[in-house]
Protein backbone atom coordinates (compact mmCIF):
# COMPACT_ATOMS: atom_id res chain seq x y z
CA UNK A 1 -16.68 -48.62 4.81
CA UNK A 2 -14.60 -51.56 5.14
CA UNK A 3 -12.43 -51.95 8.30
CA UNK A 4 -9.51 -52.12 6.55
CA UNK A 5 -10.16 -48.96 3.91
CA UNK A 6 -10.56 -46.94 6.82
CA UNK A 7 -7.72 -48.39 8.68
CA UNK A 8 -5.05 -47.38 5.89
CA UNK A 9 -6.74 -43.88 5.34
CA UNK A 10 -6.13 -43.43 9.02
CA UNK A 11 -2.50 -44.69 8.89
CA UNK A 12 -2.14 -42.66 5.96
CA UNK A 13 -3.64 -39.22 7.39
CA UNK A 14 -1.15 -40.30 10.81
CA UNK A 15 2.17 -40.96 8.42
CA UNK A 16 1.24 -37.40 6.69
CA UNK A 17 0.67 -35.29 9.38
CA UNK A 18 4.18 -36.14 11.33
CA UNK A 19 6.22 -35.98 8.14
CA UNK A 20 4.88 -32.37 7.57
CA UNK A 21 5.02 -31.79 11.08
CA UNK A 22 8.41 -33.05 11.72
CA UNK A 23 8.99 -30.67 8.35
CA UNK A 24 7.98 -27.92 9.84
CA UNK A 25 9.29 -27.84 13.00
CA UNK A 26 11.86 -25.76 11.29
CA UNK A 27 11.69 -21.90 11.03
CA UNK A 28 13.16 -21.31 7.94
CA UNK A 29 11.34 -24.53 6.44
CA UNK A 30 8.32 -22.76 8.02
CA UNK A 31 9.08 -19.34 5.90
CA UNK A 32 9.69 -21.52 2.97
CA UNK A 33 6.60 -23.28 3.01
CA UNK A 34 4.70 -19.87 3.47
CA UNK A 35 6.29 -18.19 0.59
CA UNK A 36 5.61 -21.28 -1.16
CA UNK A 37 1.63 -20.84 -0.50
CA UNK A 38 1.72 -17.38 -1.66
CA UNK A 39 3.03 -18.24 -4.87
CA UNK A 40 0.28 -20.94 -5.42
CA UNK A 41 -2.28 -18.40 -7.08
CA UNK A 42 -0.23 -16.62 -9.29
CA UNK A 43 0.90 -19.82 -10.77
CA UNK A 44 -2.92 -20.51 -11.01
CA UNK A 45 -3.58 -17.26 -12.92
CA UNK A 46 -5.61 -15.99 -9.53
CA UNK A 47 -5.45 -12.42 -8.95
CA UNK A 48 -5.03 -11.78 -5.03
CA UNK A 49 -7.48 -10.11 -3.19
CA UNK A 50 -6.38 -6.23 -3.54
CA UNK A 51 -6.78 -6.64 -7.10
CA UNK A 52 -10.20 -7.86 -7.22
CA UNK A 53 -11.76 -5.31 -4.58
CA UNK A 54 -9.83 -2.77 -6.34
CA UNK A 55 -11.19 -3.41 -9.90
CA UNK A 56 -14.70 -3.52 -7.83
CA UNK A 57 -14.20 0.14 -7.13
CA UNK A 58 -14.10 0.90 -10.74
CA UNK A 59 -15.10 -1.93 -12.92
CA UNK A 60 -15.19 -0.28 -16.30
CA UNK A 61 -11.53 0.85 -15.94
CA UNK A 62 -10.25 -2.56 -15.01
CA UNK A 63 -7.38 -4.13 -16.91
CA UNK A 64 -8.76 -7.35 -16.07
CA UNK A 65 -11.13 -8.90 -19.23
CA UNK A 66 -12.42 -11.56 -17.69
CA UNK A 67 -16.51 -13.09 -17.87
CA UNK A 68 -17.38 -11.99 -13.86
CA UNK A 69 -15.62 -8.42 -14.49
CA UNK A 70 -17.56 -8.14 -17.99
CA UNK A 71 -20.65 -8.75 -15.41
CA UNK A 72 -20.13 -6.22 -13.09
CA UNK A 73 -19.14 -3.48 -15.28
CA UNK A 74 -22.54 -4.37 -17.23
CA UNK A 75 -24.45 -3.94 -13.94
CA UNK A 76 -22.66 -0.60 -12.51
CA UNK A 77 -23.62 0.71 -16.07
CA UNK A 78 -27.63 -0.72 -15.89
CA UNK A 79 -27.42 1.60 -12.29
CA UNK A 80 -26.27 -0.93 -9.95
CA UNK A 81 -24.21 1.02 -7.29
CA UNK A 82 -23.68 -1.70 -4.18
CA UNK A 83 -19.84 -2.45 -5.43
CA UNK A 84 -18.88 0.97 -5.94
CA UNK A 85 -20.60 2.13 -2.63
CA UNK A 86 -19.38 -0.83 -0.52
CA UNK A 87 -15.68 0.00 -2.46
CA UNK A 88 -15.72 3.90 -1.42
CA UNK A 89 -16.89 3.56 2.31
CA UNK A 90 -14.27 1.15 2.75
CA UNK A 91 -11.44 3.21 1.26
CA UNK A 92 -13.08 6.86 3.13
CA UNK A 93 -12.74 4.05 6.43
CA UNK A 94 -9.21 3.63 5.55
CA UNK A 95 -8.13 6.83 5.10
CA UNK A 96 -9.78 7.90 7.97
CA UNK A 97 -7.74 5.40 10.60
CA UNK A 98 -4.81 5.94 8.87
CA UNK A 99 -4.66 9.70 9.61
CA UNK A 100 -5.65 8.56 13.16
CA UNK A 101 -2.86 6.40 13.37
């Protein structure tokens, strides 16, 4: 790279990072940002996390219709059992320190 490319992307990375840091310094611009973040995959049509392990537990029940559910629902009902399995240990886990707690 030329001196000079890698002199502005430098300056440019430097002028970034203490704008958002100076931005941030803030609590409740902290918070905002955050919240902000969170939003970012339901804009993107995403579903979060709980969703998709929960529609792993029971993949031909999901409300979800999309090509990678189709998939697993087609492979719990050829036999496959390593979603379902991995889906109930978790939740018996669960339960289990919860009562503990």
């Amino acid at each position: 790279m030329k001196k000079r490319t890698m002199l502005s992307t430098a300056s440019a990375i430097g002028a970034i990072s203490l704008t958002a840091g100076y931005f941030l310094k803030d609590k409740s611009n902290r918070e905002r940002f955050k919240q902000g973040v969170r939003k970012v995959p339901g804009k993107l049509g995403m579903q979060s996390n709980d969703e998709t392990f929960e529609d792993a537990g029971a993949p031909d029940q999901s409300n979800n219709k999309d090509i990678a559910q189709f998939e697993n629902a087609k492979m719990v009902s050829e036999g496959s059992q390593f979603g379902v399995q991995y889906y109930n240990e978790y939740k018996n886990d669960n339960e289990i320190e919860n009562q503990q707690n």
